[in-house]
C-alpha atoms as a PDB file:
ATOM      1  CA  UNK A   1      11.474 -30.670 -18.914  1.00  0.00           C
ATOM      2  CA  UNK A   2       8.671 -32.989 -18.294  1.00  0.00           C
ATOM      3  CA  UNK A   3       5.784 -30.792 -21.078  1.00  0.00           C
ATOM      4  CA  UNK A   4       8.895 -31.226 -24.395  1.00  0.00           C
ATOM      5  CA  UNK A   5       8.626 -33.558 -27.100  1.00  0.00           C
ATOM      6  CA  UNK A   6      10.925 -33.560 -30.036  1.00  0.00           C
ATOM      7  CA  UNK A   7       9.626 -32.519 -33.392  1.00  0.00           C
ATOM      8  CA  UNK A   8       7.884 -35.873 -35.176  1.00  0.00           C
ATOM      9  CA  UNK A   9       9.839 -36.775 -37.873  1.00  0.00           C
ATOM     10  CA  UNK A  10       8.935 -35.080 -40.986  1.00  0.00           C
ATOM     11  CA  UNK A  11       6.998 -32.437 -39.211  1.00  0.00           C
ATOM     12  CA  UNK A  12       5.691 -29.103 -40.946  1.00  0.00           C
ATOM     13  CA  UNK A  13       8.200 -26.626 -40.514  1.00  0.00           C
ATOM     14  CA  UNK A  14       7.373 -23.866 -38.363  1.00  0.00           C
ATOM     15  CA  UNK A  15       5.384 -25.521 -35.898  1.00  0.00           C
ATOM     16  CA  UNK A  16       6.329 -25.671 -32.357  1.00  0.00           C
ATOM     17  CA  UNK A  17       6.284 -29.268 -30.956  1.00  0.00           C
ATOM     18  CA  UNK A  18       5.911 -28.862 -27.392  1.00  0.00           C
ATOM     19  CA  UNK A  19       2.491 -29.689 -24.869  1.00  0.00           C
ATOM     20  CA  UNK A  20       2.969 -26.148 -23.099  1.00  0.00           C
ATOM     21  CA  UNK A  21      -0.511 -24.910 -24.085  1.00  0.00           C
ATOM     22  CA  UNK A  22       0.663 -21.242 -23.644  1.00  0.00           C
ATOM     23  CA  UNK A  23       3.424 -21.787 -26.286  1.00  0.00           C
ATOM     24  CA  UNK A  24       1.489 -23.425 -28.690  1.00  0.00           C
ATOM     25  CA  UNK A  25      -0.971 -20.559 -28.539  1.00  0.00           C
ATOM     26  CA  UNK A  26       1.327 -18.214 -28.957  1.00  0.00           C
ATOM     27  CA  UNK A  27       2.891 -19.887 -32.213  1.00  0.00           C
ATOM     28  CA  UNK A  28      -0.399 -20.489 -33.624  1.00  0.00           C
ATOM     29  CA  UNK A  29      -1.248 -16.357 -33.107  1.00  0.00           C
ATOM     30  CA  UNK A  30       1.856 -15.197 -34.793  1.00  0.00           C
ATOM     31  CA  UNK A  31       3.410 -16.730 -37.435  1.00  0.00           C
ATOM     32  CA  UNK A  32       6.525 -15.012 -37.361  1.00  0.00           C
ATOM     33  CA  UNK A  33       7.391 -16.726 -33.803  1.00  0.00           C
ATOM     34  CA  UNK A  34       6.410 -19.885 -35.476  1.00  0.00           C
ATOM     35  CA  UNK A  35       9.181 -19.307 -38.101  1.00  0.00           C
ATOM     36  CA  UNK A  36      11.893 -17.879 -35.904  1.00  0.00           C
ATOM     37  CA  UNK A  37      11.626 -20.751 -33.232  1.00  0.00           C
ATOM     38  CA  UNK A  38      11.833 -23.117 -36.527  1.00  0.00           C
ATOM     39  CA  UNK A  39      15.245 -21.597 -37.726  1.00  0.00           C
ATOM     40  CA  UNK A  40      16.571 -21.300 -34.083  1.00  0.00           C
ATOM     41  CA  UNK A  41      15.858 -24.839 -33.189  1.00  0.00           C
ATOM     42  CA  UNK A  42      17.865 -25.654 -36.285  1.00  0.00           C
ATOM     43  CA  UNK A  43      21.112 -23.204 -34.861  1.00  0.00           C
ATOM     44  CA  UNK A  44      20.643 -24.696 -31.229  1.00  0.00           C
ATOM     45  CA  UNK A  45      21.033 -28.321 -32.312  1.00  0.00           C
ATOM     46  CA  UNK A  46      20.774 -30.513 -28.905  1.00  0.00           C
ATOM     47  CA  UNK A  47      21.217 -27.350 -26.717  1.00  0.00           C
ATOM     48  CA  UNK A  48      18.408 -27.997 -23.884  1.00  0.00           C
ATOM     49  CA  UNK A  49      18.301 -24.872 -23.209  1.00  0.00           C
ATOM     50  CA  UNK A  50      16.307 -24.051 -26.448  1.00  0.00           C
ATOM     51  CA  UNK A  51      13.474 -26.180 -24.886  1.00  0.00           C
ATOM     52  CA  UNK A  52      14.010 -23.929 -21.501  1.00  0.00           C
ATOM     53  CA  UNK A  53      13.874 -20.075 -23.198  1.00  0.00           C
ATOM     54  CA  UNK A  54      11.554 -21.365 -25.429  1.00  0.00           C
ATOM     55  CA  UNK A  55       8.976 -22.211 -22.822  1.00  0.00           C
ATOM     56  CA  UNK A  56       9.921 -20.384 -19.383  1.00  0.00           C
ATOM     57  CA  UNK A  57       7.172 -17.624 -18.292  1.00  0.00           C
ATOM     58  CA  UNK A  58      10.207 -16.375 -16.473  1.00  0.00           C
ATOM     59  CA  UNK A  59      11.018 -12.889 -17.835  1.00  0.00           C
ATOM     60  CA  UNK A  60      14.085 -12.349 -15.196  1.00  0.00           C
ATOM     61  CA  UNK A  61      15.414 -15.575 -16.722  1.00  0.00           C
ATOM     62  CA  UNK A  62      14.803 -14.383 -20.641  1.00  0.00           C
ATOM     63  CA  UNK A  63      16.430 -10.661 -19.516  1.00  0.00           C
ATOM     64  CA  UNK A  64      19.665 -12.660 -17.858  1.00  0.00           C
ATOM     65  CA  UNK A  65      20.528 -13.983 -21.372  1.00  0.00           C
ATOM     66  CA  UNK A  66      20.895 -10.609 -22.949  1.00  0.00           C
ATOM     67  CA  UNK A  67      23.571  -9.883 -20.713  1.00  0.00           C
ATOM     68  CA  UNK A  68      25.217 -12.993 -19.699  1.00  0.00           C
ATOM     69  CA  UNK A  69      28.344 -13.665 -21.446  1.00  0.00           C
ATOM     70  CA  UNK A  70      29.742 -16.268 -24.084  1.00  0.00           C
ATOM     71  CA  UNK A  71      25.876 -16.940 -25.161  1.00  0.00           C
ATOM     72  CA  UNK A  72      24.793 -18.019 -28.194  1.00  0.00           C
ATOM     73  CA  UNK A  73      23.479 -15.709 -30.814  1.00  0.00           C
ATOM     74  CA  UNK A  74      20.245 -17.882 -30.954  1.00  0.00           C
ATOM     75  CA  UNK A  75      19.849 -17.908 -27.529  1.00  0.00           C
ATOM     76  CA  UNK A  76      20.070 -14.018 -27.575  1.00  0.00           C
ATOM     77  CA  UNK A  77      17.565 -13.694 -30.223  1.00  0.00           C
ATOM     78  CA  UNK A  78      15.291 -15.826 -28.742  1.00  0.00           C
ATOM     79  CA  UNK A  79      15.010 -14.326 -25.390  1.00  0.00           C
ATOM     80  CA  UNK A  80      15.061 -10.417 -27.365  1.00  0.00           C
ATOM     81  CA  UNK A  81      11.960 -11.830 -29.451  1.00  0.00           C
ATOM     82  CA  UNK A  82      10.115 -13.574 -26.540  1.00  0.00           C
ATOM     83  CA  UNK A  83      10.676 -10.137 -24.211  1.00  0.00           C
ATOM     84  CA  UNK A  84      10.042  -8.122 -27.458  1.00  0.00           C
ATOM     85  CA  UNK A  85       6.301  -9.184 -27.948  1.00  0.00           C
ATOM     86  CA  UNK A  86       5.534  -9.513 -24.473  1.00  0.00           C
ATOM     87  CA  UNK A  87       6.209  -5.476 -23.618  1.00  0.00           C
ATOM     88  CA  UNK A  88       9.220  -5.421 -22.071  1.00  0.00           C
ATOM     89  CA  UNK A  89      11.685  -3.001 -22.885  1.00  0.00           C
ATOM     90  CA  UNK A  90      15.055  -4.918 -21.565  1.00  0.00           C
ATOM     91  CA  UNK A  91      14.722  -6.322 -24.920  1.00  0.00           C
ATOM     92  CA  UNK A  92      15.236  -2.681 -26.877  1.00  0.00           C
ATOM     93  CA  UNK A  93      19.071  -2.350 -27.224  1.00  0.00           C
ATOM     94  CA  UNK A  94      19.059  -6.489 -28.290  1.00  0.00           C
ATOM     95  CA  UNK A  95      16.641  -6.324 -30.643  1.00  0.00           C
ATOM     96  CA  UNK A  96      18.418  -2.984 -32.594  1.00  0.00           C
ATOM     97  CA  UNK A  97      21.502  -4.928 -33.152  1.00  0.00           C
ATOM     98  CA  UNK A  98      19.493  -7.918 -34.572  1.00  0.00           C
ATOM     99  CA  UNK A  99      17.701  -5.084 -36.784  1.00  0.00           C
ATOM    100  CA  UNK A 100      21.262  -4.443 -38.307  1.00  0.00           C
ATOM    101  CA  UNK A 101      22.482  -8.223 -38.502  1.00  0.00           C
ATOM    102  CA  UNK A 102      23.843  -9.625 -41.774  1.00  0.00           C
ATOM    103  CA  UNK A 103      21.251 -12.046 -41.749  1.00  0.00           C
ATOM    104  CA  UNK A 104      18.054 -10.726 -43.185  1.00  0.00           C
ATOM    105  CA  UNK A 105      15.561 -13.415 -41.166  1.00  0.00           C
ATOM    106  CA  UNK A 106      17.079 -11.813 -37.700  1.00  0.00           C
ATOM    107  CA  UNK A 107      16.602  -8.196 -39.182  1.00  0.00           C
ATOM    108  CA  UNK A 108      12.944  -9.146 -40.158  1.00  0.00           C
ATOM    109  CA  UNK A 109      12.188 -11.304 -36.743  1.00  0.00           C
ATOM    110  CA  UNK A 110      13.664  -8.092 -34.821  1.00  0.00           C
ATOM    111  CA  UNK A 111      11.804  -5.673 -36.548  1.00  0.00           C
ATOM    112  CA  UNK A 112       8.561  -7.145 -36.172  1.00  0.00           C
ATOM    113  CA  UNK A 113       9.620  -7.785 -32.218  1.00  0.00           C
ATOM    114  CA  UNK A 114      10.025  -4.131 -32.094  1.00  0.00           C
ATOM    115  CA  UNK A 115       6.787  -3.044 -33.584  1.00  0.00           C
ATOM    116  CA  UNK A 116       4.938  -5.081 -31.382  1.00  0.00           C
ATOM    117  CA  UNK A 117       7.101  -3.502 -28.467  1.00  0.00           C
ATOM    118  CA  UNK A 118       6.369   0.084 -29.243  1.00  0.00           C
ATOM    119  CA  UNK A 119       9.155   1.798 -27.364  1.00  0.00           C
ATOM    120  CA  UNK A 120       9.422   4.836 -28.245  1.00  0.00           C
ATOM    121  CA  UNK A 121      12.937   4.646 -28.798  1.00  0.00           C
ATOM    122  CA  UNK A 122      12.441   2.944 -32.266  1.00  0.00           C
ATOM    123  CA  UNK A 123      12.137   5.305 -34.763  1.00  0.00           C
ATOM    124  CA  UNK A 124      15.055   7.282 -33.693  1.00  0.00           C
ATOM    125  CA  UNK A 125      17.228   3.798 -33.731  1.00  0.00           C
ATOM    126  CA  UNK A 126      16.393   2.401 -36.745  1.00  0.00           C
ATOM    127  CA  UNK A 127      16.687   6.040 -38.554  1.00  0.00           C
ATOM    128  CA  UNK A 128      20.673   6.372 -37.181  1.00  0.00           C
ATOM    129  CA  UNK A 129      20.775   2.596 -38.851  1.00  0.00           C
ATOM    130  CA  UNK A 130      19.260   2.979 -41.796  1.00  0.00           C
ATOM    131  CA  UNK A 131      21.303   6.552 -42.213  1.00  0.00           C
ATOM    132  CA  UNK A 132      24.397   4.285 -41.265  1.00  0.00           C
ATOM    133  CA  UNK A 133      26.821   4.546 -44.831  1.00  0.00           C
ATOM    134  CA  UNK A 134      29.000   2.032 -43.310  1.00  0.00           C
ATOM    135  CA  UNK A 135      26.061  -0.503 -42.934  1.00  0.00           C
ATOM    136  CA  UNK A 136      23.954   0.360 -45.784  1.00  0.00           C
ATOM    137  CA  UNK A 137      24.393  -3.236 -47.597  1.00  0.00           C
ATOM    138  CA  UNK A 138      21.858  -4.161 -44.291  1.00  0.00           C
ATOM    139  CA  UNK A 139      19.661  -1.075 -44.229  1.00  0.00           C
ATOM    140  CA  UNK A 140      16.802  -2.345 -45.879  1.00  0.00           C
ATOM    141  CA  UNK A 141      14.551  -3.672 -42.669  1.00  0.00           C
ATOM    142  CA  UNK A 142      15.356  -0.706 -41.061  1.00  0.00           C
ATOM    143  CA  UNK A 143      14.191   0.941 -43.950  1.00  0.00           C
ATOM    144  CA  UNK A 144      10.260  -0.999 -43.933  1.00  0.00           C
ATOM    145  CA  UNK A 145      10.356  -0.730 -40.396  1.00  0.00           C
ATOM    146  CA  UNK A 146      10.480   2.773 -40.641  1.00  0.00           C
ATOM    147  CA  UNK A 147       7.849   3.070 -43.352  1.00  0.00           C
ATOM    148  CA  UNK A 148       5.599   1.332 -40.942  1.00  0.00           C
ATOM    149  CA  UNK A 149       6.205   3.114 -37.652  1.00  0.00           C
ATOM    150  CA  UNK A 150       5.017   6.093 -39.341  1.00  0.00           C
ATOM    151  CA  UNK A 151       6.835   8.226 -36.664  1.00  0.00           C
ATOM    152  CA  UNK A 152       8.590  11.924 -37.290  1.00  0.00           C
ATOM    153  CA  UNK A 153      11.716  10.390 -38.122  1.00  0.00           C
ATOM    154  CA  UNK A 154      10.742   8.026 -40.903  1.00  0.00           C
ATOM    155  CA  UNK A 155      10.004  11.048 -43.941  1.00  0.00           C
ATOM    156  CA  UNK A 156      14.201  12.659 -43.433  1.00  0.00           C
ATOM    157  CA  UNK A 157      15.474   9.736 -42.971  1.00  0.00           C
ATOM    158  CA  UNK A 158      13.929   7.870 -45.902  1.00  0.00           C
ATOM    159  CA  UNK A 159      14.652  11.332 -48.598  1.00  0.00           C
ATOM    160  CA  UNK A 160      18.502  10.737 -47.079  1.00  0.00           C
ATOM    161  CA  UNK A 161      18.767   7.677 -47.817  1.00  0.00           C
ATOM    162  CA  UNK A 162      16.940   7.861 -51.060  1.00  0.00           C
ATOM    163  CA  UNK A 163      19.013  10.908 -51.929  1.00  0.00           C
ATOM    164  CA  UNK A 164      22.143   8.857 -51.503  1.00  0.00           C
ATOM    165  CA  UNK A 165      21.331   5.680 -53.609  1.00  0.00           C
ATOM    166  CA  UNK A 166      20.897   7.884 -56.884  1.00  0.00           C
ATOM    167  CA  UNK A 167      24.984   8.416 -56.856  1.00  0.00           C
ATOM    168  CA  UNK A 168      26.366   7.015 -60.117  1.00  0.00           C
ATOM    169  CA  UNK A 169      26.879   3.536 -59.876  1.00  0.00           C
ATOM    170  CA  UNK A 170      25.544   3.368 -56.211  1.00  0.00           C
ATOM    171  CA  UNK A 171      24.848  -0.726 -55.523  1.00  0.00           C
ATOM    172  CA  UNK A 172      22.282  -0.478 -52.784  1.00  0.00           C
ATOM    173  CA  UNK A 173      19.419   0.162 -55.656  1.00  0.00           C
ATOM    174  CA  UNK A 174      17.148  -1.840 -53.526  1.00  0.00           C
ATOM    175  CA  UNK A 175      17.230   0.009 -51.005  1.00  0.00           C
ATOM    176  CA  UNK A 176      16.373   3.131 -52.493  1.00  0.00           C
ATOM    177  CA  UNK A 177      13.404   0.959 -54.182  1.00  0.00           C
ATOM    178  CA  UNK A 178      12.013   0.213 -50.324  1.00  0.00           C
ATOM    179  CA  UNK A 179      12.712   4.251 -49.494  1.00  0.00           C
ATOM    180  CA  UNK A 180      10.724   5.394 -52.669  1.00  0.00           C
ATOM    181  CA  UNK A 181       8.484   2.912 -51.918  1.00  0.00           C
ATOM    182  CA  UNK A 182       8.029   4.106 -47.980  1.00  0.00           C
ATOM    183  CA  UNK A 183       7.708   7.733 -49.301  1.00  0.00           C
ATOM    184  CA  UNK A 184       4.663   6.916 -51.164  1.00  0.00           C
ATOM    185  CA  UNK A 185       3.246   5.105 -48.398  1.00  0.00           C
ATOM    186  CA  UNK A 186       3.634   8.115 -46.171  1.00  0.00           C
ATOM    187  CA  UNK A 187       2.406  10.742 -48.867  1.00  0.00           C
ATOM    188  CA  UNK A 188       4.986  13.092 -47.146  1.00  0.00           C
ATOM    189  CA  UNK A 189       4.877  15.998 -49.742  1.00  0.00           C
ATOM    190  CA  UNK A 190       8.716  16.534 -48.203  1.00  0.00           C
ATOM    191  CA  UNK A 191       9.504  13.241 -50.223  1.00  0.00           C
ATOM    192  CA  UNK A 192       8.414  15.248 -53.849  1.00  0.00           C
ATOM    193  CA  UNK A 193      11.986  16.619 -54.850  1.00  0.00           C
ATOM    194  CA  UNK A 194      13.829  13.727 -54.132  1.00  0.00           C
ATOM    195  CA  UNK A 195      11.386  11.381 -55.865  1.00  0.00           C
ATOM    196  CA  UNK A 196      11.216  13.500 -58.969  1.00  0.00           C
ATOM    197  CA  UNK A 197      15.310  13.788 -59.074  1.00  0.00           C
ATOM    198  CA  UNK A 198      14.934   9.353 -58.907  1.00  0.00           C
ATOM    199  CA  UNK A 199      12.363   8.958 -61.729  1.00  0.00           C
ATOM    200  CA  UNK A 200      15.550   8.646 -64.157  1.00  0.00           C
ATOM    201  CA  UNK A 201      17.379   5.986 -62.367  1.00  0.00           C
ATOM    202  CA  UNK A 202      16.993   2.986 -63.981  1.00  0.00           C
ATOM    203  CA  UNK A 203      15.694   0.465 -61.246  1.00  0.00           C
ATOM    204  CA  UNK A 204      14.334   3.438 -58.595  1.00  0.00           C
ATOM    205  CA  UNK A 205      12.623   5.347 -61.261  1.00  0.00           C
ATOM    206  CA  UNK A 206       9.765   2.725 -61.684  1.00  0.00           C
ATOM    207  CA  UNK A 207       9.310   3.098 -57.622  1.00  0.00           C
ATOM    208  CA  UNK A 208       9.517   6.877 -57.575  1.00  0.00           C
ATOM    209  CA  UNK A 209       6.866   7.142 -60.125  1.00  0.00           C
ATOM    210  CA  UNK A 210       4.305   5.430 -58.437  1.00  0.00           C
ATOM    211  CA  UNK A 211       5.284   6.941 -54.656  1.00  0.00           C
ATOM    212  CA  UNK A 212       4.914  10.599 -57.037  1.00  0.00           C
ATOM    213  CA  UNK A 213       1.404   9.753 -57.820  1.00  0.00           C
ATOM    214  CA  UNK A 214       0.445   9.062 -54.038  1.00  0.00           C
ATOM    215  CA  UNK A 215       1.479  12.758 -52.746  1.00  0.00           C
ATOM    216  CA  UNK A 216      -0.931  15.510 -52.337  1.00  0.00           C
ATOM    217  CA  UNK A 217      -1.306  17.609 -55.254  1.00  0.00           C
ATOM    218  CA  UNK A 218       0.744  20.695 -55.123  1.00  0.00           C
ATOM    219  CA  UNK A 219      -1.657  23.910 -54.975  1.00  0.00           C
END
């Protein structure tokens, strides 16, 4: 494509080197598609057809790869993020598997993706993921996005979870730190038993304490 140039060696990382003035813009307005495109380029290697989903206006084109078989993951992620933040709701059921990935920078680049696309599907999702037992070790995004949709879902599905991690010996401790956490964001006075049953866990407690001191007074 005639409006590519590599990436001058020794470049700043997260910077997109191509002339398109329309990408550039858009990497320069949000940061987080500046650091995604940086870690994809790395996973695409010599792939030209980073360059292409990187820059194509085309959102027919970015929707085929979603569905298209035997493509890459970064390819996928790419074209989920770029439909993401530009409104278009092909990108949904993409983007809530990346919430749920292993890797934490595709959780994070999907949940902001689906903040920015506001379907109203969301909340529901990411509670039945962050709810998920047998994928709690990658609940916490799902977690913060929740905390920051604000939606009717986010205050049961945050006590759940929160409930859960205060089991004896339970390893997902961070997690329950990013639930007590939510719960005082949210000043939910729902959140008040379970955050007074967490104060004595060791590495919640600390979390639950200061969420406790955010909720209405109690009459």
């Amino acid at each position: 494509m005639g409006n590519e140039r590599a990436r001058p060696r020794g470049g700043p990382p997260g910077v997109i080197w191509i002339a398109d003035p329309a990408v550039a813009t858009l990497a320069a307005m949000d940061p987080d598609f500046g650091s995604l495109t940086d870690r994809l380029e790395g996973e695409a290697g010599d792939d030209p057809a980073y360059r292409r989903l990187l820059a194509t206006d085309d959102r027919d084109e970015l929707a085929a790869v979603l569905t298209a078989p035997r493509m890459p993951l970064w390819a996928r992620e790419l074209a989920a993020f770029r439909l993401g933040t530009a409104g278009d709701r092909r990108a949904f059921e993409a983007l809530v598997l990346l919430l749920n990935h292993r890797d934490p920078e595709r959780c994070v680049g999907a949940a902001h993706a689906l903040t920015v696309l506001g379907d109203p599907r969301t909340a529901r999702a990411a509670a039945a993921l962050a709810t998920n037992e047998l994928r709690v070790a990658y609940a916490l995004v799902p977690v913060r996005l929740l905390t920051a949709l604000r939606a009717p879902e986010s205050v049961p599905a945050l006590v759940t979870v929160l409930g859960r991690r205060l089991a004896p010996g339970d390893p997902y401790w961070r997690v329950g730190v990013a639930c007590a956490e939510g719960l005082g964001a949210l000043a939910d006075p729902r959140a008040r038993p379970v955050l007074e049953a967490a104060r004595p866990h060791l590495r919640i407690g600390p979390a639950a304490a200061t969420a406790l001191i955010r909720l209405p007074a109690t009459s």
